[in-house]
Protein backbone atom coordinates (compact mmCIF):
# COMPACT_ATOMS: atom_id res chain seq x y z
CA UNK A 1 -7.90 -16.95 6.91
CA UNK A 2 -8.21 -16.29 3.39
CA UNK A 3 -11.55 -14.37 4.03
CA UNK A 4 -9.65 -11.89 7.04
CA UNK A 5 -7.10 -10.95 3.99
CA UNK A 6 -10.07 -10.58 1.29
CA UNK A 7 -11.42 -8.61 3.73
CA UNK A 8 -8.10 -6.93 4.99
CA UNK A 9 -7.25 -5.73 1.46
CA UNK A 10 -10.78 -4.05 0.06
CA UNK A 11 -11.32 -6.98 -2.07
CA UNK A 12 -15.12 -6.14 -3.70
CA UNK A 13 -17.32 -3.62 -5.41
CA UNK A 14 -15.01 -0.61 -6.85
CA UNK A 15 -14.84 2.01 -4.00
CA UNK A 16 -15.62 -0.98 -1.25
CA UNK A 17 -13.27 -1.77 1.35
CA UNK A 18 -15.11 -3.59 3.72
CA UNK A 19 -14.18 -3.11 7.61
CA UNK A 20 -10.87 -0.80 6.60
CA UNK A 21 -10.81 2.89 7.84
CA UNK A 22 -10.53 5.06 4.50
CA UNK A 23 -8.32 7.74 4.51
CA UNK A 24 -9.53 11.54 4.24
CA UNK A 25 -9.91 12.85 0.85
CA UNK A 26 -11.58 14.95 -1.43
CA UNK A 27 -13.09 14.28 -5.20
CA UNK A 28 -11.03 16.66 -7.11
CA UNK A 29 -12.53 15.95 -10.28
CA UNK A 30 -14.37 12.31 -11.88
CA UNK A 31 -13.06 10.80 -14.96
CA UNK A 32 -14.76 7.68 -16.73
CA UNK A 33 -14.10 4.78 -14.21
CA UNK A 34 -11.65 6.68 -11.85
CA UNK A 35 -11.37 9.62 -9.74
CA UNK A 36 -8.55 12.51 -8.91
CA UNK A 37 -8.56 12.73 -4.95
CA UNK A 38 -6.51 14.90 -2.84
CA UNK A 39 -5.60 13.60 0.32
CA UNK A 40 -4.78 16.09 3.17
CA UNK A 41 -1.58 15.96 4.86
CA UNK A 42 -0.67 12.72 7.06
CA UNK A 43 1.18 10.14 8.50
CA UNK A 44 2.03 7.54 6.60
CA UNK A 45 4.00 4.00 7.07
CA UNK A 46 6.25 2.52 4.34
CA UNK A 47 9.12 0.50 3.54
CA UNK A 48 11.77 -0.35 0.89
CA UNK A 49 13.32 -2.56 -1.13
CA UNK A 50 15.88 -2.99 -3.71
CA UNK A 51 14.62 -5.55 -7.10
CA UNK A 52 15.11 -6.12 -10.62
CA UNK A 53 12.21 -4.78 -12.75
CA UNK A 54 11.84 -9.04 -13.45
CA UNK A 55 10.86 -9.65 -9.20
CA UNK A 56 8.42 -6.50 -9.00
CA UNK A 57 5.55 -8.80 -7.99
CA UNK A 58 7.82 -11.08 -5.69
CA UNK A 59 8.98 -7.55 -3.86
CA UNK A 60 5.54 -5.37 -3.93
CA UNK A 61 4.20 -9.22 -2.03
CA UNK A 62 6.58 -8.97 0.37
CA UNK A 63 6.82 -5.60 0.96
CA UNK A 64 2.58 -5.52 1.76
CA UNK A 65 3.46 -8.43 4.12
CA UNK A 66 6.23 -6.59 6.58
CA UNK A 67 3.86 -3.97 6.67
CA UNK A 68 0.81 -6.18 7.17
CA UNK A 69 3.02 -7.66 10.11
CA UNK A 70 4.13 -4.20 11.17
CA UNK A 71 0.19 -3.65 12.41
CA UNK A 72 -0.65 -6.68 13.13
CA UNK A 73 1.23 -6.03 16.31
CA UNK A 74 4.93 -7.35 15.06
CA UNK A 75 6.19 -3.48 16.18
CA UNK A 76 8.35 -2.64 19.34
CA UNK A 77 5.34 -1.99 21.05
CA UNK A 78 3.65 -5.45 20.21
CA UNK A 79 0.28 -3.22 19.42
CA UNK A 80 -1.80 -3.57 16.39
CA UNK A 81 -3.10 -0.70 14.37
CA UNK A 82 -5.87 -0.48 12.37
CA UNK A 83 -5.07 -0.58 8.33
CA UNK A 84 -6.48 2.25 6.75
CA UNK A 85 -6.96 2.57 3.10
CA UNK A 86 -5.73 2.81 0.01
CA UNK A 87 -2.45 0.92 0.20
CA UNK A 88 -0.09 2.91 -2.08
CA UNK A 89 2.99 1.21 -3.86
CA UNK A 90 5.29 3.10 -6.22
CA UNK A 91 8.62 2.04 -7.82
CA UNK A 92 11.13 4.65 -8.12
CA UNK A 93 14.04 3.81 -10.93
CA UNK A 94 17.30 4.44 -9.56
CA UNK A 95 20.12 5.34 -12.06
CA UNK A 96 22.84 3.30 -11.09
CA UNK A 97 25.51 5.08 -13.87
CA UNK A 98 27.55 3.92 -16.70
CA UNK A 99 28.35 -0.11 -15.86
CA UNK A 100 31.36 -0.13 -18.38
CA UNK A 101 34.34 -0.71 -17.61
């Protein structure tokens, strides 16, 4: 099991991802160790959650796992869908306003 996840997730050589479709892009320019990519327009799936900057870990883990189980065929339509790559996670600080009382 561990292997199909190693495997599901890219794990390897930088730039390796193993059986996972890539998505489109375009090497904008190369940096040491990295690359800018542009990715044309598409469809993406995501989902949200609210955390504590403490439980970032706990939430970006579960998070990857409703989606994993979104294509993996746990959907309305019971199909599965392929995972393409990369798997993009971004945390987005909310101002919740002055706390006093």
């Amino acid at each position: 099991m561990f292997g199909k996840v190693k495997n599901f997730l890219g794990f390897g050589p930088p730039g390796e991802v193993y059986d996972n479709e890539v998505a489109p892009y375009t090497v904008i320019k190369q940096f040491d160790g990295y690359d800018l990519r542009e990715y044309p327009a598409q469809k993406w799936v995501a989902t949200a959650a609210v955390t504590t900057a403490g439980d970032l870990k706990n939430n970006n883990s579960s998070m990857f796992w409703k989606l994993f189980g979104y294509i993996s065929g746990k959907n309305a339509a019971e199909s599965k869908i392929s995972m393409t790559v990369p798997v993009m996670i971004s945390h987005v600080k909310e101002d919740v306003g002055d706390q006093t009382e």
